[in-house]
Protein backbone atom coordinates (compact mmCIF):
# COMPACT_ATOMS: atom_id res chain seq x y z
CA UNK A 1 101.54 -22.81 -105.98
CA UNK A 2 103.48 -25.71 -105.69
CA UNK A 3 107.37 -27.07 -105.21
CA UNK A 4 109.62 -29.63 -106.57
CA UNK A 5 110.04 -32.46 -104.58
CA UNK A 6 113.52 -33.17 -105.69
CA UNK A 7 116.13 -32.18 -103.25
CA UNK A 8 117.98 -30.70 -106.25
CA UNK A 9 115.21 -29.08 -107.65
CA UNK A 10 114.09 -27.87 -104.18
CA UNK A 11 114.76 -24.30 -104.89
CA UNK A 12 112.24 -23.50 -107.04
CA UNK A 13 108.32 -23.00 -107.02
CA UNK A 14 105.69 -23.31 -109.41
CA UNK A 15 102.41 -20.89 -109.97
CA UNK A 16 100.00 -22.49 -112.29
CA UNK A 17 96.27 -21.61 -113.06
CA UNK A 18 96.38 -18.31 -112.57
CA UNK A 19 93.33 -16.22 -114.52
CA UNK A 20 94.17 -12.53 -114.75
CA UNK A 21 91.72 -10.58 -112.81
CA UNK A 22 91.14 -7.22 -111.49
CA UNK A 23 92.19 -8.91 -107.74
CA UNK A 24 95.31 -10.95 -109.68
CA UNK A 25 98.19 -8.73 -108.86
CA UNK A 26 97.08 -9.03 -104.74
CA UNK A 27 96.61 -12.65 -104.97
CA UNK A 28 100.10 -13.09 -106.53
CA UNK A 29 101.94 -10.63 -104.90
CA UNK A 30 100.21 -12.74 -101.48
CA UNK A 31 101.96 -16.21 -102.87
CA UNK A 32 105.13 -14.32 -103.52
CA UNK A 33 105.08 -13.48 -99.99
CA UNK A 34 104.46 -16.63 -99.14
CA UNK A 35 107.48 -17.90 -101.29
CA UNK A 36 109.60 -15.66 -99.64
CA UNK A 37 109.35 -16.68 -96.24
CA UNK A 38 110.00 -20.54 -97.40
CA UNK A 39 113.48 -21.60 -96.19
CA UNK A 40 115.42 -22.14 -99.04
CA UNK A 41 112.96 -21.30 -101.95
CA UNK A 42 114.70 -19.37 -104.35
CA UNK A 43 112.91 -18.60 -107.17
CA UNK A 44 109.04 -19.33 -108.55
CA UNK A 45 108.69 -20.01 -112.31
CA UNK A 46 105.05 -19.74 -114.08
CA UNK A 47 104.79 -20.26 -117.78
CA UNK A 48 101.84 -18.03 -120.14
CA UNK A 49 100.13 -18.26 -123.45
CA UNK A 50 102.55 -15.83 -125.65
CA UNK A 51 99.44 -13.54 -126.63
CA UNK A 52 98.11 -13.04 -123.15
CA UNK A 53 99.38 -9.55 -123.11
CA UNK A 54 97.78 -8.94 -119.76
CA UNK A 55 99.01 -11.84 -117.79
CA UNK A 56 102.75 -11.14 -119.05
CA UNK A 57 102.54 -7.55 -118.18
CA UNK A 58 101.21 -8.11 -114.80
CA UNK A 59 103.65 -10.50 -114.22
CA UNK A 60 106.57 -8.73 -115.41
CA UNK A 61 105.42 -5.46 -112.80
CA UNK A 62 105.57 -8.21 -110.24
CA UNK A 63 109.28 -8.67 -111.21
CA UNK A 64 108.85 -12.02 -113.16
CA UNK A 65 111.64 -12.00 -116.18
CA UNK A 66 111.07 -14.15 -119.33
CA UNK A 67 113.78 -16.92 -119.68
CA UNK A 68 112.50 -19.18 -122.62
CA UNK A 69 109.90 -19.68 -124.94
CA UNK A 70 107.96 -23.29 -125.65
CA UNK A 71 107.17 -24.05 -129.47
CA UNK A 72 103.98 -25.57 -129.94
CA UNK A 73 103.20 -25.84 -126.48
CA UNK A 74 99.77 -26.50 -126.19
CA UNK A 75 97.60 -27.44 -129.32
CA UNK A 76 93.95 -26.64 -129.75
CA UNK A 77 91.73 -27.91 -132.56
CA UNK A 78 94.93 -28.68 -134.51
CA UNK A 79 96.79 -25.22 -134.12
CA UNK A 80 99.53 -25.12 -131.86
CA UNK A 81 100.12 -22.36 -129.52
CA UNK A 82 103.48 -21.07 -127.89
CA UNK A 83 104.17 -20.20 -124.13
CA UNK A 84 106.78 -18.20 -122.18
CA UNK A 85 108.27 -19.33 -119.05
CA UNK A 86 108.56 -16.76 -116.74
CA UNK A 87 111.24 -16.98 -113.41
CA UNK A 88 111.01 -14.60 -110.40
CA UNK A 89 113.92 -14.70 -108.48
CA UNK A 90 113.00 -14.57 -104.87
CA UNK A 91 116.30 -13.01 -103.35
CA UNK A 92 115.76 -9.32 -104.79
């Protein structure tokens, strides 16, 4: 987990590298806890492969939203992939 350094971009926390395991949803659901007790962190954003049906699912029961979706985000052996950025807000 990390957060922007920006004083205008302040608000808001990243979650990156996150594999989806049997132990996921406790480990999140621990940094989201974490977030929440961070003066003036607002909301954490993650972004996921488009086709990792588990990872978005587990996410979304966490209360993570989808807010936009990355063309061609990463490319592997010349095929290019999409991603969804996710946002939780942390004031629910």
């Amino acid at each position: 987990m990390g957060r922007e350094g920006a004083a205008k971009l302040a608000h808001k926390g990243d979650i990156g590298g996150v594999y989806v395991a049997p132990k996921a949803r406790a480990l999140l659901q621990a940094g989201i806890d974490f977030a929440q007790s961070v003066p003036r962190l607002l909301q954490l954003n993650l972004v996921v492969y488009v086709e990792n049906a588990g990872a978005i699912k587990l996410y979304e029961s966490l209360g993570f939203e989808i807010f936009g979706r990355e063309l061609g985000a990463i490319m592997v052996d010349d095929v290019l992939y999409d991603d969804f950025h996710m946002r939780l807000d942390l004031r629910r």
